[in-house]
C-alpha atoms as a PDB file:
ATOM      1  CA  UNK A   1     -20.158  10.002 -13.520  1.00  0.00           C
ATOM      2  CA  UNK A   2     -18.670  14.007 -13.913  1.00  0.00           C
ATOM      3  CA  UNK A   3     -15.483  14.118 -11.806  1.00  0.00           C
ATOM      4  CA  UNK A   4     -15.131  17.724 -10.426  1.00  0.00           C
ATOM      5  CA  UNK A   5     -11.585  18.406 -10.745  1.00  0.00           C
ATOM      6  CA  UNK A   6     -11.144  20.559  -7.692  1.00  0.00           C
ATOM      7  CA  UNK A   7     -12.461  17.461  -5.655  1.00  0.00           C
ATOM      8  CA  UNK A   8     -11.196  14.697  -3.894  1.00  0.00           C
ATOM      9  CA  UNK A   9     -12.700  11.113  -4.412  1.00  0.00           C
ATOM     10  CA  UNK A  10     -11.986   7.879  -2.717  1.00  0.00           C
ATOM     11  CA  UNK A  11     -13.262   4.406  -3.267  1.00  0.00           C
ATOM     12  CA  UNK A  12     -15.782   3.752  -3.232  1.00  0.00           C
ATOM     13  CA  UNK A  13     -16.460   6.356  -6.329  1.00  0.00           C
ATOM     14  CA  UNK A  14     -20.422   5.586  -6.203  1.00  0.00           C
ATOM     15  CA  UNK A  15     -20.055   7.664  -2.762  1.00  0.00           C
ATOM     16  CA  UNK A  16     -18.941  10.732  -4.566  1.00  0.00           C
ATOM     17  CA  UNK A  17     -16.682  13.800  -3.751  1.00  0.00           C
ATOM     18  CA  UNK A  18     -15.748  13.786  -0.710  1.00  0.00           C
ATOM     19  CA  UNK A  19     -13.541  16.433   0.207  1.00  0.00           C
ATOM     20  CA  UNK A  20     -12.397  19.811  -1.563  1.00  0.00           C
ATOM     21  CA  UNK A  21      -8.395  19.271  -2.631  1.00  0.00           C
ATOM     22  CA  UNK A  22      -8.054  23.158  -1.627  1.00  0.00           C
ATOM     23  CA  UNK A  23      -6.707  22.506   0.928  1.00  0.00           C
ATOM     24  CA  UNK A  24      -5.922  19.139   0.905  1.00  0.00           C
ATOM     25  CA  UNK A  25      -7.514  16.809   4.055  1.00  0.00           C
ATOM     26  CA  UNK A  26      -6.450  15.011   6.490  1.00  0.00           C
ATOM     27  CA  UNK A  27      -8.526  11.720   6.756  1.00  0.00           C
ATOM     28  CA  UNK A  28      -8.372   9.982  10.261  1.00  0.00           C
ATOM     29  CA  UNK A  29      -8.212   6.199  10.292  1.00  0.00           C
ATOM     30  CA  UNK A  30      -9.107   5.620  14.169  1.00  0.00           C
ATOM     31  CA  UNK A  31      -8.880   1.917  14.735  1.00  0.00           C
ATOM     32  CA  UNK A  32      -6.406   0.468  12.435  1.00  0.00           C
ATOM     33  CA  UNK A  33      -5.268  -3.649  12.653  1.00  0.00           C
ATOM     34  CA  UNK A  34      -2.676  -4.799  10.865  1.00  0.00           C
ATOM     35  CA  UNK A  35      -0.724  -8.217  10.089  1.00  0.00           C
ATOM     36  CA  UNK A  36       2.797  -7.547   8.411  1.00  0.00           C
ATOM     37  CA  UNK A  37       5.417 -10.213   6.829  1.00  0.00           C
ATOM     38  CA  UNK A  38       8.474  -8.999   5.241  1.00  0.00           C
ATOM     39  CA  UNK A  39      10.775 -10.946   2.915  1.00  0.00           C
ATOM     40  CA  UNK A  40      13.637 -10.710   0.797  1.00  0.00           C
ATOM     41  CA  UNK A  41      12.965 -12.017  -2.985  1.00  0.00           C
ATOM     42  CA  UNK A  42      14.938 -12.023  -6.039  1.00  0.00           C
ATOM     43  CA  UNK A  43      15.966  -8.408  -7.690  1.00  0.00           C
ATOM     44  CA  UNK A  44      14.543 -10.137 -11.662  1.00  0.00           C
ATOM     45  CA  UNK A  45      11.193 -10.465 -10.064  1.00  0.00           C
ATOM     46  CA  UNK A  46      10.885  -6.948  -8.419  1.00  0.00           C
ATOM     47  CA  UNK A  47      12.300  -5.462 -11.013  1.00  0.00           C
ATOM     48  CA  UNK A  48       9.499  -6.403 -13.509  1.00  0.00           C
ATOM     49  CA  UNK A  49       6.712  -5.166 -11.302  1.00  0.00           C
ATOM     50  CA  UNK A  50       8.851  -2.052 -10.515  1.00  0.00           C
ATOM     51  CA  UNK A  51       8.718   1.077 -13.229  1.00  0.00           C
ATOM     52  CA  UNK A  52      12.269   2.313 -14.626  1.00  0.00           C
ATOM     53  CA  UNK A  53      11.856   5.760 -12.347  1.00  0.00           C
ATOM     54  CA  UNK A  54      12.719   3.993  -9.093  1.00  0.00           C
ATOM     55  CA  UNK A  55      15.319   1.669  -8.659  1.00  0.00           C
ATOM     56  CA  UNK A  56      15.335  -1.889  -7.302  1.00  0.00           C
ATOM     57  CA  UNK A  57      18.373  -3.352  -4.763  1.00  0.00           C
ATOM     58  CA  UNK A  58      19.762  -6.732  -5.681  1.00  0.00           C
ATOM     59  CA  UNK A  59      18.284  -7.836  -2.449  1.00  0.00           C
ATOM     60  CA  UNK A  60      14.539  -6.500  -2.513  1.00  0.00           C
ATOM     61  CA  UNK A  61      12.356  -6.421   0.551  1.00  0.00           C
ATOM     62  CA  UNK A  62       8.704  -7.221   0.225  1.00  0.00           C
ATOM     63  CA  UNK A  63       6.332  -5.787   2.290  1.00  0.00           C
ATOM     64  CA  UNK A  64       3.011  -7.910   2.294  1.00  0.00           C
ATOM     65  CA  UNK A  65      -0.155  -6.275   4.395  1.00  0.00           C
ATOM     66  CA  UNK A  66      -3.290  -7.570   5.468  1.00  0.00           C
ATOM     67  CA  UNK A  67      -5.017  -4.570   7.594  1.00  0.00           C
ATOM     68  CA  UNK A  68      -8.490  -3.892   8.820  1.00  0.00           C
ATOM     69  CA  UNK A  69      -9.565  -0.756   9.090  1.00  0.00           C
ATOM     70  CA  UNK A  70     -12.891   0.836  10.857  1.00  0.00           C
ATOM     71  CA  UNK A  71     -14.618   3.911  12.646  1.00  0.00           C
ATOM     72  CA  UNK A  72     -14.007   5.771   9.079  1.00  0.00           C
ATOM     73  CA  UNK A  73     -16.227   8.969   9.137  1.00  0.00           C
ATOM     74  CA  UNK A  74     -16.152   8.668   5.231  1.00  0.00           C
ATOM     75  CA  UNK A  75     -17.999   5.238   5.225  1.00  0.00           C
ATOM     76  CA  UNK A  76     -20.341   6.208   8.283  1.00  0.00           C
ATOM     77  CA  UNK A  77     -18.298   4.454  11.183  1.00  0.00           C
ATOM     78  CA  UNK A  78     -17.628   1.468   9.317  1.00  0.00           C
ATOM     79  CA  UNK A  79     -14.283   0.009   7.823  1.00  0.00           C
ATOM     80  CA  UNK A  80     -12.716  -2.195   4.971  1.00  0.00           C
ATOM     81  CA  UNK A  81     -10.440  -5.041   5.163  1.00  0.00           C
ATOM     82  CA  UNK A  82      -7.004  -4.200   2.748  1.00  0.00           C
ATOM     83  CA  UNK A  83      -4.821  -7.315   1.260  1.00  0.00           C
ATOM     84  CA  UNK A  84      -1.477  -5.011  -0.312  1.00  0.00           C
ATOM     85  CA  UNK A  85       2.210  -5.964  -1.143  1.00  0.00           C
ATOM     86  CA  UNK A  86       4.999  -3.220  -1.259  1.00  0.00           C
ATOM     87  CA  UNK A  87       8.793  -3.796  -2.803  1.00  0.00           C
ATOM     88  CA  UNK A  88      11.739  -1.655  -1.521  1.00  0.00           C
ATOM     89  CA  UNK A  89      12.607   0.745  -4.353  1.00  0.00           C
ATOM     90  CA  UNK A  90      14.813   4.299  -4.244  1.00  0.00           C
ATOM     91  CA  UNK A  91      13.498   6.910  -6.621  1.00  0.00           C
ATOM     92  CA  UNK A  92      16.886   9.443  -7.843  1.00  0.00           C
ATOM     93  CA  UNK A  93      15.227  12.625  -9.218  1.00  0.00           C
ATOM     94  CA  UNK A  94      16.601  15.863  -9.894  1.00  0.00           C
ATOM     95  CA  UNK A  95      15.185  17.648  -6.821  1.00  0.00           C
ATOM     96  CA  UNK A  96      14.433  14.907  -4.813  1.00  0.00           C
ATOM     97  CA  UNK A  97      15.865  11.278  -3.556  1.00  0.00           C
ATOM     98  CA  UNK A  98      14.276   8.985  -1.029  1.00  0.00           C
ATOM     99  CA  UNK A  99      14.202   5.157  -0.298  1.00  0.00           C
ATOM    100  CA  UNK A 100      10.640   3.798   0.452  1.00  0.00           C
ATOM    101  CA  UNK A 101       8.151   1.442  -1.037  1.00  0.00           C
ATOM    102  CA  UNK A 102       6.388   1.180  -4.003  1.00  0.00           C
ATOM    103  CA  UNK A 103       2.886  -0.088  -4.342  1.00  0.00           C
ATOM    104  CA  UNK A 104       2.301  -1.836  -7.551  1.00  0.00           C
ATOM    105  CA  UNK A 105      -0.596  -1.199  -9.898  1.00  0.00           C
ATOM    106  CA  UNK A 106      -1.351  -5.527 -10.673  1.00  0.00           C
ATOM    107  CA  UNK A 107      -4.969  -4.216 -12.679  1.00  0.00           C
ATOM    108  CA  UNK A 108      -3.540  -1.424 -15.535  1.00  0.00           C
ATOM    109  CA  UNK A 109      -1.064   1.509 -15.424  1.00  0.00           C
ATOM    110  CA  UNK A 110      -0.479   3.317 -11.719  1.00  0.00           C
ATOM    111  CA  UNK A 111      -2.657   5.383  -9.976  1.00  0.00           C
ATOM    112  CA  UNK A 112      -0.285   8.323 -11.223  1.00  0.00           C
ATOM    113  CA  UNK A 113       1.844   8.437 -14.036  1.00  0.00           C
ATOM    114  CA  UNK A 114       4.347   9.945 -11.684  1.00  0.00           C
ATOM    115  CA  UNK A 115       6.192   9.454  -8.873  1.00  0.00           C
ATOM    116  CA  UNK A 116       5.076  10.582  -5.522  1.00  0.00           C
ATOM    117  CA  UNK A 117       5.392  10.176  -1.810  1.00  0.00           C
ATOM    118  CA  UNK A 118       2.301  10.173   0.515  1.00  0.00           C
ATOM    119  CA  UNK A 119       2.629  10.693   4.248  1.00  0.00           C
ATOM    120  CA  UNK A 120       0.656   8.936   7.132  1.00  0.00           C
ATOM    121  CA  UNK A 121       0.770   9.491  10.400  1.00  0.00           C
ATOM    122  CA  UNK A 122       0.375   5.704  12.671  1.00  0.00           C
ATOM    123  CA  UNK A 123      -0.003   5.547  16.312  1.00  0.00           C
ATOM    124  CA  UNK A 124       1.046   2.147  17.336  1.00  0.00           C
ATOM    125  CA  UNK A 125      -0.799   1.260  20.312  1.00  0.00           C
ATOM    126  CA  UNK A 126       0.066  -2.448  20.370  1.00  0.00           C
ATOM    127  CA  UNK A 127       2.719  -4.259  18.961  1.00  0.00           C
ATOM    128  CA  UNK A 128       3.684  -7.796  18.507  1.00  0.00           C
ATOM    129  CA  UNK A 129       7.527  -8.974  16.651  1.00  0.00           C
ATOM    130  CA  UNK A 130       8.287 -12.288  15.698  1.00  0.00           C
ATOM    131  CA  UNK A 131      11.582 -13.417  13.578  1.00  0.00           C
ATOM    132  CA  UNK A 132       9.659 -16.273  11.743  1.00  0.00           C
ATOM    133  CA  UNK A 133       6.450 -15.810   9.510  1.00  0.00           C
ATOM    134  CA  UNK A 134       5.441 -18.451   7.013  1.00  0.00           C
ATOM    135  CA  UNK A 135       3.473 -17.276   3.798  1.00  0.00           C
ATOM    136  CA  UNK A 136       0.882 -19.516   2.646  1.00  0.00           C
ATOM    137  CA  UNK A 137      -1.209 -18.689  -0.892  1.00  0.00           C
ATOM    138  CA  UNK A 138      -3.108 -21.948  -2.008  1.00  0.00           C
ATOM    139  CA  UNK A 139      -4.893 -22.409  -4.437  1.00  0.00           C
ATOM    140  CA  UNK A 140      -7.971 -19.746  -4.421  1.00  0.00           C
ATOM    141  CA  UNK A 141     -10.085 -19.109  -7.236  1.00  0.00           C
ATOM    142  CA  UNK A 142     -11.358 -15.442  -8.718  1.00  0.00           C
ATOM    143  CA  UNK A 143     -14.380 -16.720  -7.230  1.00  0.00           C
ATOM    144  CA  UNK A 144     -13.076 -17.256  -3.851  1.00  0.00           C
ATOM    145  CA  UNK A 145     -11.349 -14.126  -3.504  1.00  0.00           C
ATOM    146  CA  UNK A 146     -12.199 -11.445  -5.872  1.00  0.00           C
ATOM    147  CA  UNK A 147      -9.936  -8.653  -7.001  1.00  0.00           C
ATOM    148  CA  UNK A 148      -7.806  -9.790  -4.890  1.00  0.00           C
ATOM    149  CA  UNK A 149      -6.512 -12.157  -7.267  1.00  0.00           C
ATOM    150  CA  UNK A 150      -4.101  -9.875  -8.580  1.00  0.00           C
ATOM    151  CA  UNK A 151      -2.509  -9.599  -5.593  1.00  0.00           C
ATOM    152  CA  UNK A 152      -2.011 -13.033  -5.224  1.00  0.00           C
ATOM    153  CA  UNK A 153      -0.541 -14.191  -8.364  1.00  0.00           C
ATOM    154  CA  UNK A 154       2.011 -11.307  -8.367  1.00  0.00           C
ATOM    155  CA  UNK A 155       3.289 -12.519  -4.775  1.00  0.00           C
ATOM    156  CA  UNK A 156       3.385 -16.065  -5.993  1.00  0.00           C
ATOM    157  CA  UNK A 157       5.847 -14.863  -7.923  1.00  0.00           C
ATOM    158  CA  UNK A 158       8.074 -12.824  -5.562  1.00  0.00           C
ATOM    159  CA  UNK A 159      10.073 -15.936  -4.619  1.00  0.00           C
ATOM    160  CA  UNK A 160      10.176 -16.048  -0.651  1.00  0.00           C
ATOM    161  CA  UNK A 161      14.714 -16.029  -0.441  1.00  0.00           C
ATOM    162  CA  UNK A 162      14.606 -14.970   3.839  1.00  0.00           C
ATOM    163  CA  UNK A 163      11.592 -14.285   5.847  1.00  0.00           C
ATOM    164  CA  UNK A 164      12.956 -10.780   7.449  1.00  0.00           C
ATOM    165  CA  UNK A 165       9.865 -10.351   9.994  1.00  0.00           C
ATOM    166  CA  UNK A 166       6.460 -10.904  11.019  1.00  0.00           C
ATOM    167  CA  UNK A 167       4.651  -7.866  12.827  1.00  0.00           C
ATOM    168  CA  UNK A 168       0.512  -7.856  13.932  1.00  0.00           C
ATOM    169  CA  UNK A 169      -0.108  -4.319  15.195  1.00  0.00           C
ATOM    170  CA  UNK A 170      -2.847  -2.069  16.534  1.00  0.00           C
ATOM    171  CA  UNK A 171      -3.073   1.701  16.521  1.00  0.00           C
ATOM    172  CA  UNK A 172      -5.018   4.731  14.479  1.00  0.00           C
ATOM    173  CA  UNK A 173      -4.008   6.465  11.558  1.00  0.00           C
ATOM    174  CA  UNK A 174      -3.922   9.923   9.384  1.00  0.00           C
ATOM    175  CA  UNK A 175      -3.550   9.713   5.944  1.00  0.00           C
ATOM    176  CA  UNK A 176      -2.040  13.460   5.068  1.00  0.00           C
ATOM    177  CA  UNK A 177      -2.920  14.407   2.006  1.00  0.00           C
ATOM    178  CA  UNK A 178      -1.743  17.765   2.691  1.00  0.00           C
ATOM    179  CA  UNK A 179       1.665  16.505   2.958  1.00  0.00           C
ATOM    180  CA  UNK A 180       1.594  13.790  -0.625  1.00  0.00           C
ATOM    181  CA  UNK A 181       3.824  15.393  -3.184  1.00  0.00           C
ATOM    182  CA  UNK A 182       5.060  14.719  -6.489  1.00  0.00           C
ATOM    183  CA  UNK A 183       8.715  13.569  -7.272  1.00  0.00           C
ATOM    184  CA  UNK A 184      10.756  15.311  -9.794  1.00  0.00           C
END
């Protein structure tokens, strides 16, 4: 496959360009349902999944994300279900400093061999809080779950210290491209 570098490709890649990066889009997510469990786990554990750019608190929060998302115009009205894990991590530059997440990579090196920060834009229409979560992993095979593997075996080994929260929300979504920006 040629990549066009003044194109913008998603997954799947088989689908092609889909959008021209001049200027950059904004791609609507209109029904968006997500489950959310946050935790604190030990800082030796975050740290190794963390790169050296950003740093880790001795108290890391983990983020863990099990969304569905459909009416996507770039799949033809359907939608994808998304498994993800974030750790708490501030990134001190030289023009910029912020305090986020950051997504691992659990299949190779990152998406970017750079730091950056991406914007969304979330509409919550419905939310639901709870104090208490439990997180439950198994024992699934690669054959029972796919790529998704990964994912699984690097949260088995984020040690669960405090369940923080437990959220299940429903809203829409814009993923602003025009507003993701590298970190220096």
């Amino acid at each position: 496959m040629e990549i066009d570098p003044t194109k913008l490709y998603m997954m799947p890649l088989i689908m092609g360009a889909q959008y021209n990066k001049d200027p950059l889009p904004r791609i609507s997510y209109p029904q968006s349902e997500n489950v959310v469990v946050q935790y604190k786990t030990a800082y030796e554990a975050a740290r190794e999944l963390v790169p050296d750019c950003y740093f880790v608190d001795e108290d890391p929060t983990v983020t863990v994300v099990f969304g569905y998302h459909s009416g996507l115009e770039f799949l033809a009205g359907n939608g994808y279900a998304l498994a993800a894990f974030q750790i708490s991590a501030r990134f001190n530059g030289e023009a910029n400093q912020i305090e986020g997440d950051y997504i691992p990579a659990l299949d190779g090196p990152p998406d970017a061999d750079y730091p950056t920060v991406t914007r969304d834009d979330v509409k919550i229409n419905n939310l639901w809080m709870g104090k208490e979560g439990r997180i439950y992993f198994g024992s699934p095979t690669e054959s029972d779950i796919g790529l998704v593997m990964n994912v699984i075996e690097a949260l088995k080994a984020l040690e669960v210290v405090k369940i923080e929260r437990a959220l299940h929300f429903k809203g829409s979504a814009v993923l602003r491209f025009d507003q993701s920006h590298r970190l220096t």
